[in-house]
Protein backbone atom coordinates (compact mmCIF):
# COMPACT_ATOMS: atom_id res chain seq x y z
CA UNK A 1 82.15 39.77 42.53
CA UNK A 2 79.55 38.42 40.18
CA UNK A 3 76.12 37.58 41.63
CA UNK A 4 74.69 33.75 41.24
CA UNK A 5 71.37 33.67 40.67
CA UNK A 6 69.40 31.24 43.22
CA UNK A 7 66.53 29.44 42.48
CA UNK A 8 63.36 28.51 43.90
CA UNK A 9 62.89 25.26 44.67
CA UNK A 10 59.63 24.33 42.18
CA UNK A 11 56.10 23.74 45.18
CA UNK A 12 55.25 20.25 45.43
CA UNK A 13 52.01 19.32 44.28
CA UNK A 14 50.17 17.87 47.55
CA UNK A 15 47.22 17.20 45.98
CA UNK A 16 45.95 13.61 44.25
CA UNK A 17 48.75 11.50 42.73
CA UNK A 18 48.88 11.77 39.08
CA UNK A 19 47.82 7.87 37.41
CA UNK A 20 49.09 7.24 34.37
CA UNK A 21 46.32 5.66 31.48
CA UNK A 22 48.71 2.88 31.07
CA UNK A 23 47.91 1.47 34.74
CA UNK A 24 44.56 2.45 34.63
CA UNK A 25 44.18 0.36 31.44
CA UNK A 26 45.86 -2.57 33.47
CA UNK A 27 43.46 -2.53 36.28
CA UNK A 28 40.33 -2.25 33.96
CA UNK A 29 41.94 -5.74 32.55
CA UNK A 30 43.19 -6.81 36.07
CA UNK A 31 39.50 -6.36 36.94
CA UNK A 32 37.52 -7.16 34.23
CA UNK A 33 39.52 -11.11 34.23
CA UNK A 34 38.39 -11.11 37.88
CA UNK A 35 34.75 -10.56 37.20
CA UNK A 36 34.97 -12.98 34.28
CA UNK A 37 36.90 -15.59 36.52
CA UNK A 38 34.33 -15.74 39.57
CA UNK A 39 31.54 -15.37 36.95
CA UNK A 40 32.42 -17.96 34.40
CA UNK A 41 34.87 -20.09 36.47
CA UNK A 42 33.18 -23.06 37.16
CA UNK A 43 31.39 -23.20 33.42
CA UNK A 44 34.82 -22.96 31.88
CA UNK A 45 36.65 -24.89 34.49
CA UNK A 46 34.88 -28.49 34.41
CA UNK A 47 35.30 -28.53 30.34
CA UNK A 48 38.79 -27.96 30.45
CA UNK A 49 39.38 -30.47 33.17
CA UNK A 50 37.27 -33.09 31.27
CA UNK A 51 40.03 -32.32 28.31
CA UNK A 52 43.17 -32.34 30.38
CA UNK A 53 41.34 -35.42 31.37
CA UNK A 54 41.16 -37.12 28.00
CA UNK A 55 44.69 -35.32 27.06
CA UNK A 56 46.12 -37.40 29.99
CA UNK A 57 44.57 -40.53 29.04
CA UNK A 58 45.73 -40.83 25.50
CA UNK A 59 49.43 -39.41 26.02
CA UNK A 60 49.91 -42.05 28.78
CA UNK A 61 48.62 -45.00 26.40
CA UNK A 62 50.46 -43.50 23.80
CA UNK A 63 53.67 -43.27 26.19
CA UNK A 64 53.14 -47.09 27.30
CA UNK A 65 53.51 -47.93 23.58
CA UNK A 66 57.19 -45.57 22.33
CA UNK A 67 60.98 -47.21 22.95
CA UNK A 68 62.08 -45.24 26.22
CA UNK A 69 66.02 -46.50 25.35
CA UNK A 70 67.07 -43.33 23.88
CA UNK A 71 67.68 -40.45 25.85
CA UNK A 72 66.89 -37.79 23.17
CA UNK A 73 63.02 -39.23 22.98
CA UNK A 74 63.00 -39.11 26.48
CA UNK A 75 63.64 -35.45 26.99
CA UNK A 76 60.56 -34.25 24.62
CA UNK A 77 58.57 -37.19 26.72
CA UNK A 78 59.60 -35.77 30.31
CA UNK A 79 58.49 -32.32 29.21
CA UNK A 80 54.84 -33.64 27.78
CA UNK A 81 54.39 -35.39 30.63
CA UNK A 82 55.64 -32.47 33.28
CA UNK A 83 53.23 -29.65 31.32
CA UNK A 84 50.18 -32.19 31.89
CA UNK A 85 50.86 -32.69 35.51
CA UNK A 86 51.58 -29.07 35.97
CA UNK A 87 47.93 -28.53 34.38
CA UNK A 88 46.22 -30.74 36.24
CA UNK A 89 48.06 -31.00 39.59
CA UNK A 90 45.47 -30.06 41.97
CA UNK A 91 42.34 -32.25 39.93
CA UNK A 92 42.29 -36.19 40.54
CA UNK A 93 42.87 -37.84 37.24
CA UNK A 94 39.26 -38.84 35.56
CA UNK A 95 38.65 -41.79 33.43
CA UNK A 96 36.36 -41.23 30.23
CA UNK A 97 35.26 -44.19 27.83
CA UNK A 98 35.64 -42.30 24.57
C-alpha cells in the first residue's frame, strides 16, 4: 500500500490585517478632499455658483432665440439644459447684470 503524505494545514495569521498601499493611498486622497472640502468649501462654492449663475442666464437667452422645430437640435438642447439643472439643482437661480 503506498503511503499519502498529509499536510498541515498552513496557521492563520491572527494578528493585524494586512492593508494594501493601494487603499492606503485612497484614503490619504479620500481624506485629504475632505479636509480641503470643509476647509475651502464655502470660498470655492459661492464662485462657482455665481458662474453656473451667469452660465444659466446666457444659455436660456440664447435658447429663447434657436428654431425648436427640429428634433435633432432639440436633443443637444435637452442635454445643455438637463447638465445645468443637475449643477445647480439645490441653489435658487441668481440674476447678475453683466
Amino acid at each position: 500500500m503506498t503511503q499519502v503524505k498529509k499536510s498541515l494545514p498552513k496557521k492563520k495569521n491572527l494578528g493585524r490585517p494586512k492593508i494594501s498601499k493601494k487603499w492606503l493611498l485612497y484614503f490619504g486622497l479620500g481624506l485629504l478632499a475632505l479636509i480641503l472640502v470643509l476647509t475651502l468649501g464655502t470660498v470655492i462654492g459661492h464662485p462657482v455658483e455665481r458662474l453656473i449663475s451667469i452660465v444659466e442666464n446666457r444659455y436660456q437667452q440664447w435658447f429663447d432665440q434657436q428654431n425648436t422645430n427640429n428634433p435633432l437640435v432639440l436633443l443637444p438642447l435637452a442635454f445643455i439644459g438637463g447638465l445645468l439643472v443637475q449643477l445647480s439643482k439645490n441653489n435658487p437661480p441668481v440674476t447678475y447684470d453683466l
